[in-house]
N, C-alpha and C. Protein backbone atom coordinates (compact mmCIF):
# COMPACT_ATOMS: atom_id res chain seq x y z
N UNK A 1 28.34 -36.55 -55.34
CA UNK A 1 28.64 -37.64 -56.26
C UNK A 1 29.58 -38.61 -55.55
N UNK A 2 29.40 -39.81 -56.01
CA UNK A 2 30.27 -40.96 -55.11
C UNK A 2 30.77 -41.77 -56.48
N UNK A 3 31.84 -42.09 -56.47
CA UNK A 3 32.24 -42.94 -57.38
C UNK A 3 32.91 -44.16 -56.80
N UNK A 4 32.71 -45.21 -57.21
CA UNK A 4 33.36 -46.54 -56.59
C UNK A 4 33.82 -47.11 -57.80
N UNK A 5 35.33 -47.98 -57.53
CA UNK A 5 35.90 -48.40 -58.83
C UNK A 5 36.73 -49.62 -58.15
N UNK A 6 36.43 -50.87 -58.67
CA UNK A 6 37.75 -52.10 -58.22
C UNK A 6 38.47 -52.47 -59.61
N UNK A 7 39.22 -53.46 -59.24
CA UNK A 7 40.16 -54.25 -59.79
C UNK A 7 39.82 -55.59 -59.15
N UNK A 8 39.83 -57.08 -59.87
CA UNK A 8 40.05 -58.07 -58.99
C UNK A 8 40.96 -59.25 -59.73
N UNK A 9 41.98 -58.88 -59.46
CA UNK A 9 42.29 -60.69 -59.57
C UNK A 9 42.82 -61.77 -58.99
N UNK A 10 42.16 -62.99 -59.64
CA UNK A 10 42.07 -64.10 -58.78
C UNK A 10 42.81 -65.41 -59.62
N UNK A 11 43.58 -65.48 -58.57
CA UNK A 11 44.52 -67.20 -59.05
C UNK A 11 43.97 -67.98 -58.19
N UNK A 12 43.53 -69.29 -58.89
CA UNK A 12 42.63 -70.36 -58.61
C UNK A 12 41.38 -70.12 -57.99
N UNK A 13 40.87 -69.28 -59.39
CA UNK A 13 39.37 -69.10 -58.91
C UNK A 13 38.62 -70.52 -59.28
N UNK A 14 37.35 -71.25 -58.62
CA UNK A 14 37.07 -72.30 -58.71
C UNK A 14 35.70 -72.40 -59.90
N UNK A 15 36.12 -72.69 -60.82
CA UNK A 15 35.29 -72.55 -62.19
C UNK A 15 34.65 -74.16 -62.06
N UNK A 16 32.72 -74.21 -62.17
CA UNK A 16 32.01 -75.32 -62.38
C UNK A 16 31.88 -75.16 -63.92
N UNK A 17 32.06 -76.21 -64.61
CA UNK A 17 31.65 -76.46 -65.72
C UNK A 17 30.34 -77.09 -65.60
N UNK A 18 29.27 -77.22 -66.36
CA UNK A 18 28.18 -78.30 -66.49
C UNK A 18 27.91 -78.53 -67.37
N UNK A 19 27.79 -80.01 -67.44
CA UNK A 19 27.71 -80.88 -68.43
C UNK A 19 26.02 -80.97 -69.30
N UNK A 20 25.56 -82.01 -69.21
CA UNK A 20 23.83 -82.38 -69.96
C UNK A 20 23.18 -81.96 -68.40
N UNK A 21 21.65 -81.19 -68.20
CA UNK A 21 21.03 -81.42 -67.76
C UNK A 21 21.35 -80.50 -66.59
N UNK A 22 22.43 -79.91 -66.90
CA UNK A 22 23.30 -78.76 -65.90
C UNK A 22 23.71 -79.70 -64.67
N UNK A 23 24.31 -80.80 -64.97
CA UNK A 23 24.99 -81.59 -64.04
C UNK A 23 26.51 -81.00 -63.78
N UNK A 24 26.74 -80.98 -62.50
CA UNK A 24 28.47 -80.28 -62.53
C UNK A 24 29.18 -81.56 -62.70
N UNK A 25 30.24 -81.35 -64.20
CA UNK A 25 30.91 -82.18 -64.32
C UNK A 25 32.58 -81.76 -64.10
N UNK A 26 32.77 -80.97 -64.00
CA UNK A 26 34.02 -80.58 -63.97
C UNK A 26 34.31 -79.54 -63.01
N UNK A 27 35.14 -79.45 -61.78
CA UNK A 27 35.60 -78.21 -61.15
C UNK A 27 36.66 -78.35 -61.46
N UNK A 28 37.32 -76.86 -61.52
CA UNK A 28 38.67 -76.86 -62.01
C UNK A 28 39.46 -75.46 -61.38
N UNK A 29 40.56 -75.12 -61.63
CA UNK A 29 41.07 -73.69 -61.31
C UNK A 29 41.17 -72.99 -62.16
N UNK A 30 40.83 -71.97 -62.21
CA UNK A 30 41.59 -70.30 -63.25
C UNK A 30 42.03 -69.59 -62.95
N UNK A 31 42.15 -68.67 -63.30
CA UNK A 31 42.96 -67.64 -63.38
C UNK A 31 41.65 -66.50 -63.71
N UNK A 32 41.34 -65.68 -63.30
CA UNK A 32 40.81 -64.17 -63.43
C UNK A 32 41.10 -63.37 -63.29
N UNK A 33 40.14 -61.83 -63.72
CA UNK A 33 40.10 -60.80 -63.94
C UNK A 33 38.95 -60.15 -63.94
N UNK A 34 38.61 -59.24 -63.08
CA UNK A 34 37.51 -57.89 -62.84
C UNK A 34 38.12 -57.21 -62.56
N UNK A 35 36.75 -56.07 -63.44
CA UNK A 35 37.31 -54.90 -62.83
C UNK A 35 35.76 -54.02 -63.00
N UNK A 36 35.72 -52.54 -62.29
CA UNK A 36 34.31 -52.36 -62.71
C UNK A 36 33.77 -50.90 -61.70
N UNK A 37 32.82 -50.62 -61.75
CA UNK A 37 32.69 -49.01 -61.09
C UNK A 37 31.34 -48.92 -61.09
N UNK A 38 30.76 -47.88 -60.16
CA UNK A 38 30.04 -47.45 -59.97
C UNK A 38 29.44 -46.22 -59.74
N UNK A 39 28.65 -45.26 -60.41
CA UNK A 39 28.50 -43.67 -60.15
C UNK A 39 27.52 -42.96 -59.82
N UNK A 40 27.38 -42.88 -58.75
CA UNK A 40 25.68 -42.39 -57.81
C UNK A 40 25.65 -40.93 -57.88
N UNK A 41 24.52 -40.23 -58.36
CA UNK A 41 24.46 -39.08 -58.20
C UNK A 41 23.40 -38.58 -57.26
N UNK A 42 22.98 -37.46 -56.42
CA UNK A 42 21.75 -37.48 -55.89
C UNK A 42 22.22 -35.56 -55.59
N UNK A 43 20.72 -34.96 -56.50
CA UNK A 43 20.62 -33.58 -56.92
C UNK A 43 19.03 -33.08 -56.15
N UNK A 44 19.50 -32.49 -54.84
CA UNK A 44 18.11 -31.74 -54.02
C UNK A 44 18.13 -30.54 -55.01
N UNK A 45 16.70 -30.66 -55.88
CA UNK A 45 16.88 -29.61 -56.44
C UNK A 45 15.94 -28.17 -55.37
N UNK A 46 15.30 -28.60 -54.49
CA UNK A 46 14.67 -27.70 -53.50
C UNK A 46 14.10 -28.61 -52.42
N UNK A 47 13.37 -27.41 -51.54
CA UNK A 47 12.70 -28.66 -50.11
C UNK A 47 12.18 -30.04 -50.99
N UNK A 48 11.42 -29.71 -51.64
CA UNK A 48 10.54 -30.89 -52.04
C UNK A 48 11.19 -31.83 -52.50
N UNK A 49 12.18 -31.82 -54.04
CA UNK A 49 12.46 -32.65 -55.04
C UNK A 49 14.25 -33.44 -54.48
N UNK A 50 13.76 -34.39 -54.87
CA UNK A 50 15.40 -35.18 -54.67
C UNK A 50 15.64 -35.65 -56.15
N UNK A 51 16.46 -35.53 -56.74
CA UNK A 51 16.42 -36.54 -57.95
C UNK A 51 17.95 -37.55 -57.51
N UNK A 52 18.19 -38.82 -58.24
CA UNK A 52 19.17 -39.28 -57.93
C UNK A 52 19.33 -39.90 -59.33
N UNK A 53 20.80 -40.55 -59.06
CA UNK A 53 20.60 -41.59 -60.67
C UNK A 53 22.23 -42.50 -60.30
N UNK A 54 21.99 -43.70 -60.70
CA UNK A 54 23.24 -44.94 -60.70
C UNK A 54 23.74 -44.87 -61.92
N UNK A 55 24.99 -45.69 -62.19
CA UNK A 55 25.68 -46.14 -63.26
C UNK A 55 26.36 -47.35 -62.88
N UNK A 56 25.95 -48.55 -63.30
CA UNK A 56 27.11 -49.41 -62.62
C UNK A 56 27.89 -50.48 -63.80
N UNK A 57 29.02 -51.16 -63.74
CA UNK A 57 29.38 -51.59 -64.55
C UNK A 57 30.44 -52.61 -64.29
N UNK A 58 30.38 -53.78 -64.68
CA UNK A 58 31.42 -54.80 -64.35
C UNK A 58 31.88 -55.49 -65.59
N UNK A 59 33.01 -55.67 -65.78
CA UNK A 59 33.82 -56.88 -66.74
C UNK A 59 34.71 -57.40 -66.40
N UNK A 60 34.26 -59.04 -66.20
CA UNK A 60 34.99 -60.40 -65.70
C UNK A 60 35.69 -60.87 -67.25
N UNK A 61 36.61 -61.33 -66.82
CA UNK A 61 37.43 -62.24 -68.07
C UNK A 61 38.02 -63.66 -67.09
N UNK A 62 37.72 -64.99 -68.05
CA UNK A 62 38.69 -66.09 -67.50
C UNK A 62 39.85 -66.27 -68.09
N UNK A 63 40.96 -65.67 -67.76
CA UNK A 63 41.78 -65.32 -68.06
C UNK A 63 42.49 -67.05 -68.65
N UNK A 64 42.52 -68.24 -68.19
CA UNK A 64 43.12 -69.37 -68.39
C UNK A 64 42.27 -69.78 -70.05
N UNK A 65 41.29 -69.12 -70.00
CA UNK A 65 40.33 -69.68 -71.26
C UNK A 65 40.56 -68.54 -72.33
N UNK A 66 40.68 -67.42 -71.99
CA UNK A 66 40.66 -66.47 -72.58
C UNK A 66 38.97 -66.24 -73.22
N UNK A 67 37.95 -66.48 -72.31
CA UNK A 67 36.97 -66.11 -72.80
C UNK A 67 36.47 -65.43 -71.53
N UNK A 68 35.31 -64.39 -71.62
CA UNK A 68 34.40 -64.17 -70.55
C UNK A 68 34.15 -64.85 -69.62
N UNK A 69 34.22 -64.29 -68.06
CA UNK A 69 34.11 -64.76 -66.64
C UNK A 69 32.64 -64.76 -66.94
N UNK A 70 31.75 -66.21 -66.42
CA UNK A 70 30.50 -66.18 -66.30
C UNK A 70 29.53 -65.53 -64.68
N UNK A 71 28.77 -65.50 -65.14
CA UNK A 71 28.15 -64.72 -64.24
C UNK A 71 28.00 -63.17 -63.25
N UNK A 72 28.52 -62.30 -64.34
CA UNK A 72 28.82 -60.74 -64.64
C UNK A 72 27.60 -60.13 -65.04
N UNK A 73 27.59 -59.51 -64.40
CA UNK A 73 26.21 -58.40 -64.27
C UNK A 73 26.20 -57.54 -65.19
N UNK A 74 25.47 -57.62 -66.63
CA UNK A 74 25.27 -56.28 -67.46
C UNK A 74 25.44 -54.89 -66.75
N UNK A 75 25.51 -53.62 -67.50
CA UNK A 75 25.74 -52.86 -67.58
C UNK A 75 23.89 -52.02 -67.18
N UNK A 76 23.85 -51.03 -66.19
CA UNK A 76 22.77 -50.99 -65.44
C UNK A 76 22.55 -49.39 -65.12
N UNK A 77 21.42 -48.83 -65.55
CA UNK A 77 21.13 -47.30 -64.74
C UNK A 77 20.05 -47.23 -64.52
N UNK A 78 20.06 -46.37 -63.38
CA UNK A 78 18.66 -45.98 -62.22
C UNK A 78 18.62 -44.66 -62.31
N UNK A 79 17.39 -44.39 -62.56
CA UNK A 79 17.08 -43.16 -62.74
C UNK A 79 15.97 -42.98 -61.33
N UNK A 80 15.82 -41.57 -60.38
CA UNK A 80 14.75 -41.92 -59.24
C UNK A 80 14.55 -40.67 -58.99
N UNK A 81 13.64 -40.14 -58.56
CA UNK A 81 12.89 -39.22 -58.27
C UNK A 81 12.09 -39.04 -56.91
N UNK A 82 11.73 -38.47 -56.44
CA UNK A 82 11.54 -38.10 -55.06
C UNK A 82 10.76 -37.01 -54.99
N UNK A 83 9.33 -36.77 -54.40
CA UNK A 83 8.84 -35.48 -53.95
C UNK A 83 8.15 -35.81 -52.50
N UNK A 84 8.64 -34.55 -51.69
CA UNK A 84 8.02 -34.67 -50.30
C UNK A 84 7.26 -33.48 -49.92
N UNK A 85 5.90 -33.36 -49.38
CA UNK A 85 5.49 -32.47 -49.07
C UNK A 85 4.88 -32.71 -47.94
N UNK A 86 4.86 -32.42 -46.82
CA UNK A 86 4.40 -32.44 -45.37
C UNK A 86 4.64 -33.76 -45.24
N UNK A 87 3.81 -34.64 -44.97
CA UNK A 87 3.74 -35.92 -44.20
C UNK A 87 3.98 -37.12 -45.52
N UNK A 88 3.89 -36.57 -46.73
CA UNK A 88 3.56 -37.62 -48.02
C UNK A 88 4.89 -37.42 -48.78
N UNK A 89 5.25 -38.44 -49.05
CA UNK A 89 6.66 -38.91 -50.22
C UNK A 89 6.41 -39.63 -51.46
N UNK A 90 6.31 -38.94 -52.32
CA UNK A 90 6.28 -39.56 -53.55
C UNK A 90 7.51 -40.03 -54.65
N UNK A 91 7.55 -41.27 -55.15
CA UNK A 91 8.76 -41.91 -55.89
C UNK A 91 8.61 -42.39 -56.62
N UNK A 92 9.52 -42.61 -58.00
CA UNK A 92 9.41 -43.23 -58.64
C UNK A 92 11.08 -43.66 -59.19
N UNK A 93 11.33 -44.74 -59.85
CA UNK A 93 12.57 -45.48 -60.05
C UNK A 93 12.68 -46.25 -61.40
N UNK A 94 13.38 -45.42 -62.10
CA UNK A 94 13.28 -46.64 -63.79
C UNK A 94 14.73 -47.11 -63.70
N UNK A 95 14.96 -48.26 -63.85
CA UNK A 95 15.99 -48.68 -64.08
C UNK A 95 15.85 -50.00 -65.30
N UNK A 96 17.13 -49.19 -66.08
CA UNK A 96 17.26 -50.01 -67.72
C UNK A 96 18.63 -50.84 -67.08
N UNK A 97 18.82 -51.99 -67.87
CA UNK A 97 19.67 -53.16 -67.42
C UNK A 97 20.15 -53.35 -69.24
N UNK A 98 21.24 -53.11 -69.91
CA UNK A 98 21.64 -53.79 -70.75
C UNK A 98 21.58 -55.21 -71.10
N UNK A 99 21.23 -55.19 -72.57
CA UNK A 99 21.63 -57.16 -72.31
C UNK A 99 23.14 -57.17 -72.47
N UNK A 100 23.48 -58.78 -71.49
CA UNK A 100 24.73 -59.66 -71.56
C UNK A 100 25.10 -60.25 -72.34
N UNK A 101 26.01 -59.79 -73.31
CA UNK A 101 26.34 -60.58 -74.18
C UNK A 101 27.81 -61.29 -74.28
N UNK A 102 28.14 -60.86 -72.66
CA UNK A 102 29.29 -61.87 -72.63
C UNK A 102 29.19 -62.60 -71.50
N UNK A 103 29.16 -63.85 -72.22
CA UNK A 103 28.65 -64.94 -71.43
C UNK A 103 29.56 -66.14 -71.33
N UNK A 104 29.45 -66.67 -70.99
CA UNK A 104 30.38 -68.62 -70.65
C UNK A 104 29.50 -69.10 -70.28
N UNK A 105 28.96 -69.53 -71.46
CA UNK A 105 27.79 -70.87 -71.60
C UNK A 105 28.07 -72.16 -70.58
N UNK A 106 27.14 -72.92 -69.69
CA UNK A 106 27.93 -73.83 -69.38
C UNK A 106 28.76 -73.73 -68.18
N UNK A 107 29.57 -72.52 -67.84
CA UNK A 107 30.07 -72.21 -66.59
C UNK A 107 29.53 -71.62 -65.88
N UNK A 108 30.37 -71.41 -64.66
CA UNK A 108 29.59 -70.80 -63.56
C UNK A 108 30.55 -71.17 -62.15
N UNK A 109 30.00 -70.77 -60.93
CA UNK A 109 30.13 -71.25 -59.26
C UNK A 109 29.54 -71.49 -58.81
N UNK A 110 29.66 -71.57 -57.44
CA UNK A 110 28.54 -72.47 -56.67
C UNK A 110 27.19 -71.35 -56.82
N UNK A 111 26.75 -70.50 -56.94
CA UNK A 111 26.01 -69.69 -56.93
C UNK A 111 24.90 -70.03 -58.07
N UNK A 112 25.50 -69.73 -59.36
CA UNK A 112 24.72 -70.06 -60.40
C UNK A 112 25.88 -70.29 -61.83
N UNK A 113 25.12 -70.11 -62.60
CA UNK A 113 25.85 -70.31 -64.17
C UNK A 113 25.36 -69.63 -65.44
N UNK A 114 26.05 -69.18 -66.40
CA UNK A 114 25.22 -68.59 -67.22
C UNK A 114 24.74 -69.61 -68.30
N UNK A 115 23.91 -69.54 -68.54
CA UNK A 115 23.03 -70.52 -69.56
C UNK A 115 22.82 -70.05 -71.14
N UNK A 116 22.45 -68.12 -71.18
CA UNK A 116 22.74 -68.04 -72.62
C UNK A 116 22.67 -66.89 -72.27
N UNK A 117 23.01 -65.76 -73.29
CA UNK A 117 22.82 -63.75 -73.54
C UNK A 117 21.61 -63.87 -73.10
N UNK A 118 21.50 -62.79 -72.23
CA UNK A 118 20.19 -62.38 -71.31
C UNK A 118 20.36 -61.03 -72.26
N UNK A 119 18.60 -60.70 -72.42
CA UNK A 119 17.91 -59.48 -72.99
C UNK A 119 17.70 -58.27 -72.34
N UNK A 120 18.28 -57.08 -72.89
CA UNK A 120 18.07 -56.09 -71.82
C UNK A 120 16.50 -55.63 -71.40
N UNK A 121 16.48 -55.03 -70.56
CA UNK A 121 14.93 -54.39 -70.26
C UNK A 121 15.15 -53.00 -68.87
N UNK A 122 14.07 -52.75 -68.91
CA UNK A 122 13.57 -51.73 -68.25
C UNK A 122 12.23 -51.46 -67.51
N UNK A 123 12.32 -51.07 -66.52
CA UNK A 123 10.97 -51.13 -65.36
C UNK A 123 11.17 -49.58 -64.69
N UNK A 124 9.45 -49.64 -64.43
CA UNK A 124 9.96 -48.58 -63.50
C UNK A 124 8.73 -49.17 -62.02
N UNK A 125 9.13 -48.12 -61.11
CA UNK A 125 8.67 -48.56 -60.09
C UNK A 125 8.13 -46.98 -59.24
N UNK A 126 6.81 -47.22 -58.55
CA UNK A 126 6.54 -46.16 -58.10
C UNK A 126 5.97 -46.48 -56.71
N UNK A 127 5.85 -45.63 -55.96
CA UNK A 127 5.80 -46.25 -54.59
C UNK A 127 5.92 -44.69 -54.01
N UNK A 128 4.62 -44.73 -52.78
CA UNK A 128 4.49 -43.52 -52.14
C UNK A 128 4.51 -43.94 -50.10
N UNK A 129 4.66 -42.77 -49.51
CA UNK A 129 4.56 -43.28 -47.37
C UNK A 129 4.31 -41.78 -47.29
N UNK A 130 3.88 -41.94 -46.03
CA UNK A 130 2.66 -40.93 -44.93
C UNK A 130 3.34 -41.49 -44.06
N UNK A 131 3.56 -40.13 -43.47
CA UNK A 131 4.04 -40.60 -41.96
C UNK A 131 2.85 -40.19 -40.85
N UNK A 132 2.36 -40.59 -39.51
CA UNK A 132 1.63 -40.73 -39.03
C UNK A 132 2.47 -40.63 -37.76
N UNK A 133 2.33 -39.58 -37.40
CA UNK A 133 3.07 -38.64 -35.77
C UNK A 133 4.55 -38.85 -36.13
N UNK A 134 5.60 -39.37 -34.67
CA UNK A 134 6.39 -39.55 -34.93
C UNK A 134 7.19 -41.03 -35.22
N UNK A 135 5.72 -42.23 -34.81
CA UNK A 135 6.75 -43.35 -34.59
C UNK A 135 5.59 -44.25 -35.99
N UNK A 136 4.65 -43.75 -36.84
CA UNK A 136 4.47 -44.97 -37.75
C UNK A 136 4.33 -43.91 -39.41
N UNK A 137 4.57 -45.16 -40.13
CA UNK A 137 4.63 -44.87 -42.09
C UNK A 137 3.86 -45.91 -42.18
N UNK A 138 2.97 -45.70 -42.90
CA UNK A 138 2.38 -46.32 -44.33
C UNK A 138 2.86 -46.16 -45.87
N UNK A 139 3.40 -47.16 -46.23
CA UNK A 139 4.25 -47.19 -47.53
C UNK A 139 3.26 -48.40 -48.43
N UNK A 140 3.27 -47.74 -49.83
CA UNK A 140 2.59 -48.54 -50.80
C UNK A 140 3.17 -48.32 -51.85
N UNK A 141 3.08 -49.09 -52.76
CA UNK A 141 3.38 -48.82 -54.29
C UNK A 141 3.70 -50.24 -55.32
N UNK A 142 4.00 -49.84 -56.34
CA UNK A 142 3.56 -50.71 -57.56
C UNK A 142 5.14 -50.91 -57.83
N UNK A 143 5.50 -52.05 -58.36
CA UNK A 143 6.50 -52.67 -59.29
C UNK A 143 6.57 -53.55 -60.20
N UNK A 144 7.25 -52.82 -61.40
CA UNK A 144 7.29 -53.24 -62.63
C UNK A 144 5.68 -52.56 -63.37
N UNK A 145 5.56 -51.27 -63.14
CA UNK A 145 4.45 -51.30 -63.38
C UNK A 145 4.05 -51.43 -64.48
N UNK A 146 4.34 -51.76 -65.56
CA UNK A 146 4.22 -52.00 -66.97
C UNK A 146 4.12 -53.59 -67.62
N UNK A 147 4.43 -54.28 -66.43
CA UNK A 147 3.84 -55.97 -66.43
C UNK A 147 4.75 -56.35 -67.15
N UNK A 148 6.44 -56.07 -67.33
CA UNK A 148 7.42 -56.33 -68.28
C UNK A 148 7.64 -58.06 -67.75
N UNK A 149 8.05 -58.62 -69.26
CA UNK A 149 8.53 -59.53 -69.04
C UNK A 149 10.06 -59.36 -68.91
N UNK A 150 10.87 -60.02 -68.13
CA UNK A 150 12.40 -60.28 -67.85
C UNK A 150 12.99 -60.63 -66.67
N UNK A 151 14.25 -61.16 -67.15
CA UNK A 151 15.04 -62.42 -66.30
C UNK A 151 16.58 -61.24 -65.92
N UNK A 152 16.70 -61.83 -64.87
CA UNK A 152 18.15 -61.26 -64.90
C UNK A 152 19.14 -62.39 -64.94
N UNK A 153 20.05 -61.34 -65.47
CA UNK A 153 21.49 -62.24 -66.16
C UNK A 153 22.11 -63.52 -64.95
N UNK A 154 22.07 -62.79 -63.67
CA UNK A 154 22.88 -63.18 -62.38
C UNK A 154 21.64 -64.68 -61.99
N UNK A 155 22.17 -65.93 -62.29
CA UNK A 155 20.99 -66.65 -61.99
C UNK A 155 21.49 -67.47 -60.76
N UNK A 156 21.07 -68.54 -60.24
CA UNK A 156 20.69 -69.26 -58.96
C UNK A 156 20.57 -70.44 -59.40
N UNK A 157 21.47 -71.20 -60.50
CA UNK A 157 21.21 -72.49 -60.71
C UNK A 157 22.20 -73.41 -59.37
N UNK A 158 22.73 -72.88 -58.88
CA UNK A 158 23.60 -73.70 -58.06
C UNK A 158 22.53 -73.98 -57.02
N UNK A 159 21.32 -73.18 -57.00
CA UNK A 159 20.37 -73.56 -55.68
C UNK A 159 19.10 -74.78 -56.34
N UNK A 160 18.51 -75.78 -56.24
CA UNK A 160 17.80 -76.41 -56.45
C UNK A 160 16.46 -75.60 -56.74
N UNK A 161 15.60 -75.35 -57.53
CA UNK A 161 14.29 -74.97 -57.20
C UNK A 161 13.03 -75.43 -57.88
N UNK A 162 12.32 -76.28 -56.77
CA UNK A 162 11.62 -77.31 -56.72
C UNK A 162 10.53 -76.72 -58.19
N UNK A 163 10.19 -77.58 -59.44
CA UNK A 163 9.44 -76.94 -60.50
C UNK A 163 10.16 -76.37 -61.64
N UNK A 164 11.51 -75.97 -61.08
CA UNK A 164 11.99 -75.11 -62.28
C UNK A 164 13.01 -75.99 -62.96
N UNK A 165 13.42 -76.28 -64.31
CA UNK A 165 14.35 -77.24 -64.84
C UNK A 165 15.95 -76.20 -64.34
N UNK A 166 16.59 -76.44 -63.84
CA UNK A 166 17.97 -75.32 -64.39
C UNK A 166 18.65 -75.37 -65.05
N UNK A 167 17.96 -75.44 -66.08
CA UNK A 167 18.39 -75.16 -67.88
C UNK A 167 17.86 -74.05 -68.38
N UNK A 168 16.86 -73.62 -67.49
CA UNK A 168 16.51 -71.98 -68.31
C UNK A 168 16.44 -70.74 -67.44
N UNK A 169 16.28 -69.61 -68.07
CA UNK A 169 16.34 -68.57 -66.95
C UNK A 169 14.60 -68.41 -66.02
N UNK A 170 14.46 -67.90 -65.07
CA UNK A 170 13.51 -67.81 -64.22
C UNK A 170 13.29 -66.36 -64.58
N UNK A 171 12.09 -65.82 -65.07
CA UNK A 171 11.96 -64.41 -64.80
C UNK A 171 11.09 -63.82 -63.54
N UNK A 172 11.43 -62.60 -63.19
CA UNK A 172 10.90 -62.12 -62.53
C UNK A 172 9.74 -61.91 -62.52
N UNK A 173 9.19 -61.70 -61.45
CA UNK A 173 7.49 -61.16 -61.17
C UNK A 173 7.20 -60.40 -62.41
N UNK A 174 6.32 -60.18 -62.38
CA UNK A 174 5.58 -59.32 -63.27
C UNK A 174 5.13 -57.78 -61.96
N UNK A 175 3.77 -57.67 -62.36
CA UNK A 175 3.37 -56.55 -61.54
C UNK A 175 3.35 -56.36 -60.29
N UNK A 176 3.97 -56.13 -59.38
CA UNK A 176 3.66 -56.36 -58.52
C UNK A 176 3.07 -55.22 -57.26
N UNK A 177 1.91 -55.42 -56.25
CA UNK A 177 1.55 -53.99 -56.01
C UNK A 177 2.13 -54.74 -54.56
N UNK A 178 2.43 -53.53 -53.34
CA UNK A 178 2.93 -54.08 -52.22
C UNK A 178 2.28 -52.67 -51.30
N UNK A 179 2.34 -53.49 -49.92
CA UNK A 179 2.00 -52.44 -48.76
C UNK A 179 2.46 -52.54 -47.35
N UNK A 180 2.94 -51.62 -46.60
CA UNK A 180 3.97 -51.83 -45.83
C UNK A 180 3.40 -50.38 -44.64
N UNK A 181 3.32 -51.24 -43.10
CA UNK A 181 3.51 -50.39 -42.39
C UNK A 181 4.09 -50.34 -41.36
N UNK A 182 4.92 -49.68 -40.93
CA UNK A 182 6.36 -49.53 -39.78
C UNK A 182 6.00 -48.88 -38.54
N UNK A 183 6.57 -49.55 -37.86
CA UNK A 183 6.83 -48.66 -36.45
C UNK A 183 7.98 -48.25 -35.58
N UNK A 184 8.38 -47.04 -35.76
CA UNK A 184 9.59 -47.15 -34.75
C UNK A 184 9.67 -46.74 -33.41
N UNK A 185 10.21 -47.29 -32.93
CA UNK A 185 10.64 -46.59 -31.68
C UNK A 185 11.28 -44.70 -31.21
């Protein structure tokens, strides 16, 4: 088991306000506060099986406003699984994401801003590799296999992206199947 845990605070952290149209109208200084942890488990229950599982968790405050630090990552667990038998690895990965409901509409950093409470959801993901002597894998597998709709909280309005207004959230892919083959040395 691994546990990770911070504290952060920050005098004259650089807070964007945005105005109509998510124009930055205001930079300014604050005052903050994080703090937040993380708890990885990973259980060989024999040769074959690995199981593992996350916990992670953050809460920002703007301390000068006395409201919620924007752009704080809901509350998040991974659940994953693992079977190996000779040359073949089999996996699978659900991870549920709480919704955000503490938000600062309107603010943000250069990164992005939060725009409104993001909805929680859940995916899972499965994905299998063959290894082939000692220097190649063939890896395949499916994500999101359930064709979920959802956005994550952490957005990218500070980056331009050509098509998208940044007034709303962008969701993620939907299904996606992928295939992958390596070589090492």
């Amino acid at each position: 088991m691994v546990v990770s845990t911070f504290y952060n605070r920050v005098d004259d952290y650089i807070l964007i306000e945005h105005g109509p149209l998510m124009q930055p109208n205001t930079v300014r200084s604050v005052n903050t506060e994080s703090f937040g942890g993380e708890v990885l488990v990973n259980y060989r229950a024999n040769d074959h099986w690995l199981l593992d599982a996350s916990l992670a968790y953050t809460h920002g405050s703007n301390l000068t406003d006395h409201r919620p630090l924007a752009q704080q990552p809901p509350l998040e667990l991974k659940l994953g699984a693992e079977y190996t038998v000779q040359n073949w690895t089999v996996a699978g990965l659900w991870r549920v994401v709480a919704n955000q409901h503490r938000v600062a509409i309107g603010q943000g950093n250069i990164a992005g801003s939060d725009f409104k409470e993001t909805a929680g959801f859940g995916t899972l993901a499965l994905n299998a590799h063959r290894k082939f002597g000692q220097h190649w894998r063939l890896s395949f597998g499916v994500d999101n296999l359930f064709d979920k709709a959802f956005a994550e909280h952490l957005s990218t309005a500070g980056a331009a992206v050509s098509g998208y207004e940044q007034i709303t959230q962008v969701n993620e892919p939907g299904r996606t199947y992928w295939l992958k083959l390596d070589y090492q040395l």
